[in-house]
PDB file of N, CA and C in Angstrom:
ATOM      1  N   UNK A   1     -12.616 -17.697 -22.598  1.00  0.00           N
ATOM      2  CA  UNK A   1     -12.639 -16.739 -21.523  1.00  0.00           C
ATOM      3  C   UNK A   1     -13.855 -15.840 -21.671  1.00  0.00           C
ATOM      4  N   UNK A   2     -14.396 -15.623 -20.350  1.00  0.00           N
ATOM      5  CA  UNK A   2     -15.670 -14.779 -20.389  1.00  0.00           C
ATOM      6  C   UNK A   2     -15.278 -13.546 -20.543  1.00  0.00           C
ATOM      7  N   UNK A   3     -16.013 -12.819 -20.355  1.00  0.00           N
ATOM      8  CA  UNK A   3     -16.044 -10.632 -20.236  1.00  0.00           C
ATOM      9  C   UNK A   3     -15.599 -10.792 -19.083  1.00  0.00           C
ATOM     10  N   UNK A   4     -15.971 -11.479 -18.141  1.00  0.00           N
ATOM     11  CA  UNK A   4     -15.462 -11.327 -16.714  1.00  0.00           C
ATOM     12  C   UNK A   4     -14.213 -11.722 -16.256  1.00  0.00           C
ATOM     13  N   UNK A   5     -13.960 -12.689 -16.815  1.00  0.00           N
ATOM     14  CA  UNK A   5     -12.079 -12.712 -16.828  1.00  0.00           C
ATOM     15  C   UNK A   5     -11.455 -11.570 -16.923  1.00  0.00           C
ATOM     16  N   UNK A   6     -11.725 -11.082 -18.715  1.00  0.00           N
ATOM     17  CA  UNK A   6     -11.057  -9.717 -18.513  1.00  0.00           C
ATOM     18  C   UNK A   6     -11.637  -8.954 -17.991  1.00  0.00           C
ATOM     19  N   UNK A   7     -12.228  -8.487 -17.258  1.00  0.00           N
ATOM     20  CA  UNK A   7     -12.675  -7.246 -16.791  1.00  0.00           C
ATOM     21  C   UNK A   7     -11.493  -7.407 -15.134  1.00  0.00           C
ATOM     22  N   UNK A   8     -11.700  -8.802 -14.519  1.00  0.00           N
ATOM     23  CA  UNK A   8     -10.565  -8.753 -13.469  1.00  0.00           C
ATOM     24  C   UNK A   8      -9.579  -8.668 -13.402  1.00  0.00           C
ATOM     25  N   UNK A   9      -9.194  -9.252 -15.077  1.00  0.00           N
ATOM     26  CA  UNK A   9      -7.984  -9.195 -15.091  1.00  0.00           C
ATOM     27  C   UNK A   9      -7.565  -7.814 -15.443  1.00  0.00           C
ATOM     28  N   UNK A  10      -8.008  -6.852 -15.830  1.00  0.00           N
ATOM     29  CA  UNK A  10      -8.077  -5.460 -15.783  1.00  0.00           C
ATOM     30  C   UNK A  10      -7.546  -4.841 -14.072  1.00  0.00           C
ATOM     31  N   UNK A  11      -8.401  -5.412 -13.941  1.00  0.00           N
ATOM     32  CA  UNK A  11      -8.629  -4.636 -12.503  1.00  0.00           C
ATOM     33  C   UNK A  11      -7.391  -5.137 -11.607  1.00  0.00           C
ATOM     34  N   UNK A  12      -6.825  -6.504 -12.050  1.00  0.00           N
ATOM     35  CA  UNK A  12      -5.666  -6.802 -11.234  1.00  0.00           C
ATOM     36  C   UNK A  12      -4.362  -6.374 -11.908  1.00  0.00           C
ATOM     37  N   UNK A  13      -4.896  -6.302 -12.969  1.00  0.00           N
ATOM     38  CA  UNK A  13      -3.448  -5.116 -13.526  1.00  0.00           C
ATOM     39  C   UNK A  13      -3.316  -3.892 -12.638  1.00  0.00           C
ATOM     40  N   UNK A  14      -4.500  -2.989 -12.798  1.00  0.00           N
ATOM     41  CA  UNK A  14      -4.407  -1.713 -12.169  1.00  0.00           C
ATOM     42  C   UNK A  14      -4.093  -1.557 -10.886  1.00  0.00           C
ATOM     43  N   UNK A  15      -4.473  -2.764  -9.596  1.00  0.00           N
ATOM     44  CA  UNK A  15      -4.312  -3.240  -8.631  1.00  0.00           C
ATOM     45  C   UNK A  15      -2.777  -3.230  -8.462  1.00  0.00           C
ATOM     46  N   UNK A  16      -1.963  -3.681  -9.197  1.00  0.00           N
ATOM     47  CA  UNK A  16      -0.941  -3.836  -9.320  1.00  0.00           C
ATOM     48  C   UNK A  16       0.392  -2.717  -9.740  1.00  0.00           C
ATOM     49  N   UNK A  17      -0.351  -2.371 -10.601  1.00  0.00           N
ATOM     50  CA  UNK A  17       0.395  -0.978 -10.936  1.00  0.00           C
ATOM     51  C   UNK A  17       0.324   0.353  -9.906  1.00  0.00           C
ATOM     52  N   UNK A  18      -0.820   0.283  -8.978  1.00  0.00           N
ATOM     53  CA  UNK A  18      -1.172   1.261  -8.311  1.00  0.00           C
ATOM     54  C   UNK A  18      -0.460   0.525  -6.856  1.00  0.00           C
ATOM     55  N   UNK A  19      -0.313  -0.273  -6.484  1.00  0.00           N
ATOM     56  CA  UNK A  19       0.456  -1.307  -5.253  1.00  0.00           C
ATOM     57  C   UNK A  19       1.812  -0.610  -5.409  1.00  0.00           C
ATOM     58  N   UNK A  20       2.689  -0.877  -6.545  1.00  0.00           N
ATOM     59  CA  UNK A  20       4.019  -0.386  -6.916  1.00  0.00           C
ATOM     60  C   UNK A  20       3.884   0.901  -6.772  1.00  0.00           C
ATOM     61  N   UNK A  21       3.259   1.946  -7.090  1.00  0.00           N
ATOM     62  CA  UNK A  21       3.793   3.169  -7.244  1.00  0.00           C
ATOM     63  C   UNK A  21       3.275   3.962  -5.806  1.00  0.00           C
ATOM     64  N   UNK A  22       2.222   3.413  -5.090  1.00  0.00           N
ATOM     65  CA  UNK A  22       2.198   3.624  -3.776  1.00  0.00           C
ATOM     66  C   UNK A  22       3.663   3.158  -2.811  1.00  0.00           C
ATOM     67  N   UNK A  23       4.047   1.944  -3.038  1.00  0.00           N
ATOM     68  CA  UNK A  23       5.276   1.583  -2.484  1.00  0.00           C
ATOM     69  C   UNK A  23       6.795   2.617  -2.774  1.00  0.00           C
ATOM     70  N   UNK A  24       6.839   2.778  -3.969  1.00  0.00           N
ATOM     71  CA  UNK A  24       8.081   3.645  -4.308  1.00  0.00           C
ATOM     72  C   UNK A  24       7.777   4.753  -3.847  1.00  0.00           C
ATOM     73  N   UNK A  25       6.091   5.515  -3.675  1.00  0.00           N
ATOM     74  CA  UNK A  25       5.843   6.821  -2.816  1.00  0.00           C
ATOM     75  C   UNK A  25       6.205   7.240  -1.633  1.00  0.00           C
ATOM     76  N   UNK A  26       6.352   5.956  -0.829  1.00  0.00           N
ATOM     77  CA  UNK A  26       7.038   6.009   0.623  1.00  0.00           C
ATOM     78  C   UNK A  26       7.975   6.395   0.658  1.00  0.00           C
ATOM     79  N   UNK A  27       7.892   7.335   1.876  1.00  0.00           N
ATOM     80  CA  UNK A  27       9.512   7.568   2.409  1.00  0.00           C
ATOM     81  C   UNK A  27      10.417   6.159   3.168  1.00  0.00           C
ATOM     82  N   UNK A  28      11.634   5.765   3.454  1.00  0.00           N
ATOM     83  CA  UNK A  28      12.799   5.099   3.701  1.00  0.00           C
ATOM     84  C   UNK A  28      12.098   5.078   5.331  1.00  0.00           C
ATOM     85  N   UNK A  29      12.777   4.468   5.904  1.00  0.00           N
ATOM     86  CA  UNK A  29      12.335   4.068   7.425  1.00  0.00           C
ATOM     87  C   UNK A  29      13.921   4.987   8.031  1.00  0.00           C
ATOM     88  N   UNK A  30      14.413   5.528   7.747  1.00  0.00           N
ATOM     89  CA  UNK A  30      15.863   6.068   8.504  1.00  0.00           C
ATOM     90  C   UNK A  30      15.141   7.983   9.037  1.00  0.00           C
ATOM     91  N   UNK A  31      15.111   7.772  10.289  1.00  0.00           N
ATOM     92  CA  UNK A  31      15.184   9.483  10.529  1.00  0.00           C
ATOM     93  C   UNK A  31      16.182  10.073  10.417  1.00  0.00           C
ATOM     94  N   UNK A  32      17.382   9.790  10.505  1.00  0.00           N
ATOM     95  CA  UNK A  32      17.902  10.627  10.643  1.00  0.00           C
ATOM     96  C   UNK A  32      18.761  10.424  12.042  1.00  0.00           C
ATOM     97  N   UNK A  33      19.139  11.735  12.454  1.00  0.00           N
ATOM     98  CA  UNK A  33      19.570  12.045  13.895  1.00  0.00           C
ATOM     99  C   UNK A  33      18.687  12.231  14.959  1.00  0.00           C
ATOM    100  N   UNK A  34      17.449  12.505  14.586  1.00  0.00           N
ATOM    101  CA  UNK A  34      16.347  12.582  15.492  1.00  0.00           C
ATOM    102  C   UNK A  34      16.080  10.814  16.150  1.00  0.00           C
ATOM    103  N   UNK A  35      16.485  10.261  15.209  1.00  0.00           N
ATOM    104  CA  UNK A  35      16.002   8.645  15.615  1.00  0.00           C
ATOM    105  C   UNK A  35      17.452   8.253  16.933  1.00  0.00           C
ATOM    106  N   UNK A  36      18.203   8.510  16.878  1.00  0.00           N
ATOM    107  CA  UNK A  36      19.121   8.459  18.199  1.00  0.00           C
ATOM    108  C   UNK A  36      18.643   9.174  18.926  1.00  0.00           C
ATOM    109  N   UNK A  37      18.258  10.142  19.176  1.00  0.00           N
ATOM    110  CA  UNK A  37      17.943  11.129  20.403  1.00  0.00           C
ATOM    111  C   UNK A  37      17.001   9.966  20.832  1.00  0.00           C
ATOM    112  N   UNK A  38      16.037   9.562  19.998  1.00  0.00           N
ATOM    113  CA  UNK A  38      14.427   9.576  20.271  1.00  0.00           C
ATOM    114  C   UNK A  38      13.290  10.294  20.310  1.00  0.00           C
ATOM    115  N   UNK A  39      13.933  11.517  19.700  1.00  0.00           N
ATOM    116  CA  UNK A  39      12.749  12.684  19.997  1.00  0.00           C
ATOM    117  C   UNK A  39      11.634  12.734  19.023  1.00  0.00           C
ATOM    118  N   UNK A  40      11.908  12.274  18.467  1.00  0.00           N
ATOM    119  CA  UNK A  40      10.684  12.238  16.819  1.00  0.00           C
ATOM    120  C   UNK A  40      10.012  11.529  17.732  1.00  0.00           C
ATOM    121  N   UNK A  41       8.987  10.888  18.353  1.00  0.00           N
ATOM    122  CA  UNK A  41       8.008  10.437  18.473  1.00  0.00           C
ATOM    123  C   UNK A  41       7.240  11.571  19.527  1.00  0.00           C
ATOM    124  N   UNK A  42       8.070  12.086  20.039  1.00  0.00           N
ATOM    125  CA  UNK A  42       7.489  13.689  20.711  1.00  0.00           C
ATOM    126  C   UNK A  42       7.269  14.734  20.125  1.00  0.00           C
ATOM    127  N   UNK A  43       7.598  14.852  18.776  1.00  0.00           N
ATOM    128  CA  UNK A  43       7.149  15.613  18.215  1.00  0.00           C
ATOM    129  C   UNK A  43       5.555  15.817  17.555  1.00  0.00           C
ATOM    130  N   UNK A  44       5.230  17.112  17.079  1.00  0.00           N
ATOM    131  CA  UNK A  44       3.825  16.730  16.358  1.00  0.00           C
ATOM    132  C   UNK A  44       3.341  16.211  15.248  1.00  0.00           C
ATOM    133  N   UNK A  45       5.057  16.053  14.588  1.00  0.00           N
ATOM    134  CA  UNK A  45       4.675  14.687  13.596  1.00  0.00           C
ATOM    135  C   UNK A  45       4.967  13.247  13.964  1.00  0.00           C
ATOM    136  N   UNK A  46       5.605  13.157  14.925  1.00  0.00           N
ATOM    137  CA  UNK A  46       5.342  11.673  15.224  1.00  0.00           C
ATOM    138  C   UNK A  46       4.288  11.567  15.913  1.00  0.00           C
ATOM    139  N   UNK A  47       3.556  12.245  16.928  1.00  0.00           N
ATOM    140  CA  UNK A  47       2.243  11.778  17.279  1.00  0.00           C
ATOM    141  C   UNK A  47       0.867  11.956  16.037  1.00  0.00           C
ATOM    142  N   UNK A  48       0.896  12.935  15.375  1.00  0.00           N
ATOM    143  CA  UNK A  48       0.236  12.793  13.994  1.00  0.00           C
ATOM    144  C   UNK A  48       0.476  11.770  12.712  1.00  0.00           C
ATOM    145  N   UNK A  49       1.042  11.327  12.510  1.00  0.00           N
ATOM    146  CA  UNK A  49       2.242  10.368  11.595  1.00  0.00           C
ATOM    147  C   UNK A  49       0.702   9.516  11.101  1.00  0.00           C
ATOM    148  N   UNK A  50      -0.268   9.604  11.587  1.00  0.00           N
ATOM    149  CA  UNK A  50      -1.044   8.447  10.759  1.00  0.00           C
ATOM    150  C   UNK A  50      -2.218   9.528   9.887  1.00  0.00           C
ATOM    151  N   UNK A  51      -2.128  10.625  10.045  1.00  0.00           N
ATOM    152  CA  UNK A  51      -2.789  11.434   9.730  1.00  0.00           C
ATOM    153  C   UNK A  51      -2.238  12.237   8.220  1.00  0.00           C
ATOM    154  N   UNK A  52      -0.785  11.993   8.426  1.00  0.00           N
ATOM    155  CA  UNK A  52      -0.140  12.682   7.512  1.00  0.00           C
ATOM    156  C   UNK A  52      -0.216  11.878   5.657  1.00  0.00           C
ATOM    157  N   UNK A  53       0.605  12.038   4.788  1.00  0.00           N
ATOM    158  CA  UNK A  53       0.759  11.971   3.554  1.00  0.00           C
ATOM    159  C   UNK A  53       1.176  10.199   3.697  1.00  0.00           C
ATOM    160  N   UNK A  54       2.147  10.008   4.870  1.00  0.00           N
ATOM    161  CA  UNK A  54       2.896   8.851   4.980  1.00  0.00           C
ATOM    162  C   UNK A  54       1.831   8.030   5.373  1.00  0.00           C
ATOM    163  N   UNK A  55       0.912   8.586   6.507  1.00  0.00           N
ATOM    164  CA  UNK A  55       0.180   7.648   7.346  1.00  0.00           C
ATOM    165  C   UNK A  55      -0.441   6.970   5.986  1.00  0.00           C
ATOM    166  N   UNK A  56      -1.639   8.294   5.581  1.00  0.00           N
ATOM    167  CA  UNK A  56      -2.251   7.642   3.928  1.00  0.00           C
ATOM    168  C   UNK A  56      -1.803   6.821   2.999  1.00  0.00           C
ATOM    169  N   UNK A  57      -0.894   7.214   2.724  1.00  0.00           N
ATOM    170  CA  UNK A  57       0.078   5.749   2.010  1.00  0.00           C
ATOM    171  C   UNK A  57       0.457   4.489   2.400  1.00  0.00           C
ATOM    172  N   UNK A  58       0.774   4.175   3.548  1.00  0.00           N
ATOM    173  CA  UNK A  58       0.819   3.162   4.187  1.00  0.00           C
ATOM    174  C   UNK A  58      -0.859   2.656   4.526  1.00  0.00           C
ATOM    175  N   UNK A  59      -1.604   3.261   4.655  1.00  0.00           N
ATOM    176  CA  UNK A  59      -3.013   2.550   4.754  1.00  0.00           C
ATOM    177  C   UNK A  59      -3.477   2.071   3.625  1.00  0.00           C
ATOM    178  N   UNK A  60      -3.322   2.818   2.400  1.00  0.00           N
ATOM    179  CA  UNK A  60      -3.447   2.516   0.668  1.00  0.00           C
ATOM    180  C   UNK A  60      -2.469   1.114   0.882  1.00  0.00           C
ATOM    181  N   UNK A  61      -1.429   1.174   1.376  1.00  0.00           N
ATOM    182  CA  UNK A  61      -0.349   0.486   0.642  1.00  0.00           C
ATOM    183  C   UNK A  61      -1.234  -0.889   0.977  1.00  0.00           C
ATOM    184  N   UNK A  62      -1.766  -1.360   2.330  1.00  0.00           N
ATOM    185  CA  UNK A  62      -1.997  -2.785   2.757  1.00  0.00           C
ATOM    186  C   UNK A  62      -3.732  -2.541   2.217  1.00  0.00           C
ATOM    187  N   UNK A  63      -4.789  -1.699   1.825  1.00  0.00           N
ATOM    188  CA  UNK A  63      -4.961  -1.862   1.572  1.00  0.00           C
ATOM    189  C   UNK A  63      -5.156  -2.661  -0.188  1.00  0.00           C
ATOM    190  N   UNK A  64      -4.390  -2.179  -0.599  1.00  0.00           N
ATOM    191  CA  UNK A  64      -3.819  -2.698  -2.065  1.00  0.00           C
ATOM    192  C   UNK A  64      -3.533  -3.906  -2.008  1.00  0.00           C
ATOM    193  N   UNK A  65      -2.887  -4.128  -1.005  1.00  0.00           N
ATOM    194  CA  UNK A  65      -1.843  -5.790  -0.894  1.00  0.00           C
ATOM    195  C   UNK A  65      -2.717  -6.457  -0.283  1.00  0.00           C
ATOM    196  N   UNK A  66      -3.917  -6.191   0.278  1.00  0.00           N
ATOM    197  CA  UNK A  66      -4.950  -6.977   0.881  1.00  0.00           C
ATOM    198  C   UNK A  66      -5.572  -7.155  -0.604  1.00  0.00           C
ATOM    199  N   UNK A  67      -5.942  -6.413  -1.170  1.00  0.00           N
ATOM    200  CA  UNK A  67      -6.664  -6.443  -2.603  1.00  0.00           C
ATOM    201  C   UNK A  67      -5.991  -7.480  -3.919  1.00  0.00           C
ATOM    202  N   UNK A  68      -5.027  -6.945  -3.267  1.00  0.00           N
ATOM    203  CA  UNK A  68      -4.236  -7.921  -4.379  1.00  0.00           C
ATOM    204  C   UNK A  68      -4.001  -9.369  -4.140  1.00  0.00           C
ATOM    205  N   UNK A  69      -3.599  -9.734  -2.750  1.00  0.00           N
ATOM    206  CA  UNK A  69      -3.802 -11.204  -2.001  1.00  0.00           C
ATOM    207  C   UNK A  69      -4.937 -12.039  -2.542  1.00  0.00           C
ATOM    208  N   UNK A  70      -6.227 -11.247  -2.256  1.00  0.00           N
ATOM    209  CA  UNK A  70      -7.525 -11.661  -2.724  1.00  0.00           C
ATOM    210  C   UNK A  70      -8.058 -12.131  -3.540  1.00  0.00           C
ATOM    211  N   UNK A  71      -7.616 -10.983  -4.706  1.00  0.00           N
ATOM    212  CA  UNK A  71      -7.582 -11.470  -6.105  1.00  0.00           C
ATOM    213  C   UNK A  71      -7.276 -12.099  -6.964  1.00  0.00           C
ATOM    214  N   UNK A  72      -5.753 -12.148  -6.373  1.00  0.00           N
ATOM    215  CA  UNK A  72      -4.876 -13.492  -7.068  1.00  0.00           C
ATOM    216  C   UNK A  72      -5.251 -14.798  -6.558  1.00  0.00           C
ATOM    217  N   UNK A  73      -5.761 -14.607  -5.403  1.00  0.00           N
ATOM    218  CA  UNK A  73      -6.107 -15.877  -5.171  1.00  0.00           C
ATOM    219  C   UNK A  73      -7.112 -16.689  -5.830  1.00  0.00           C
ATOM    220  N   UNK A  74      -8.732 -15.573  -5.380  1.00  0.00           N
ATOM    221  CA  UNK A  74      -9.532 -15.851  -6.562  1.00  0.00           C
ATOM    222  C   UNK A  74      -9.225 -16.122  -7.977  1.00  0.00           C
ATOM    223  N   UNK A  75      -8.931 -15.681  -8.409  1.00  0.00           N
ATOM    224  CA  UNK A  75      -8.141 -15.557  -9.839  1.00  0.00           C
ATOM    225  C   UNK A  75      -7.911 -17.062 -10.246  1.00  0.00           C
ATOM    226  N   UNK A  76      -6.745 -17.267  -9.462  1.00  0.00           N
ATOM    227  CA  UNK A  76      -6.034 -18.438  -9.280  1.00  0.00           C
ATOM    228  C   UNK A  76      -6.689 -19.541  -9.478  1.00  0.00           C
ATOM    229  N   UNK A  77      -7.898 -19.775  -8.582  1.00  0.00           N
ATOM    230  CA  UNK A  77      -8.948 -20.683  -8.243  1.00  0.00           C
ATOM    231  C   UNK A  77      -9.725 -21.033  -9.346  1.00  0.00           C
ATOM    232  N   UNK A  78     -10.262 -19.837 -10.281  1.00  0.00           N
ATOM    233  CA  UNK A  78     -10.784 -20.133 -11.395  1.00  0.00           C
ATOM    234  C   UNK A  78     -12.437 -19.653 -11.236  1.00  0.00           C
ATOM    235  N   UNK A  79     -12.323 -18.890  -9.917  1.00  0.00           N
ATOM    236  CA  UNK A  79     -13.629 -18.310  -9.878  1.00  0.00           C
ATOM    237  C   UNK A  79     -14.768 -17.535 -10.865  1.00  0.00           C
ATOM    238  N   UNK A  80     -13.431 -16.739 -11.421  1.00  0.00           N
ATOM    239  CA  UNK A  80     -14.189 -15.561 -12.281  1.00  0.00           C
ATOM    240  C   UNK A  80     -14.030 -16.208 -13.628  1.00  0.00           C
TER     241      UNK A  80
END
């Protein structure tokens, strides 16, 4: 194995560890009582919602899982 093996394989550890703990960071998909009314999406956090703590996390999250798709694949292949 080269330096470059491990160095990815580094990096797909951390990839990985940082995927999980972004995921457990999320909040649950249940509103609540607001989700029967329907009114949460009239509010100024549901029209902000991609802006917020959640939005950020969920953009991390697929970016990660895009990262991680990638890598394993490469990986896999025998590139590095």
């Amino acid at each position: 194995m080269s330096a470059l093996d491990y160095v990815f394989g580094v990096i797909f550890i951390i990839i990985c560890a940082a995927l999980v703990v972004m995921v457990l960071a999320q909040e649950g998909k249940n509103q609540g009582l607001g989700a029967i009314q329907g009114t949460v999406e009239n509010t100024y956090w549901g029209k902000n919602k991609g802006r917020s703590r959640e939005g950020v996390l969920k953009k991390a999250t697929v970016a990660l899982s895009v990262l991680f798709v990638v890598l394993s694949i490469l990986l896999n292949m025998g590139l590095f």
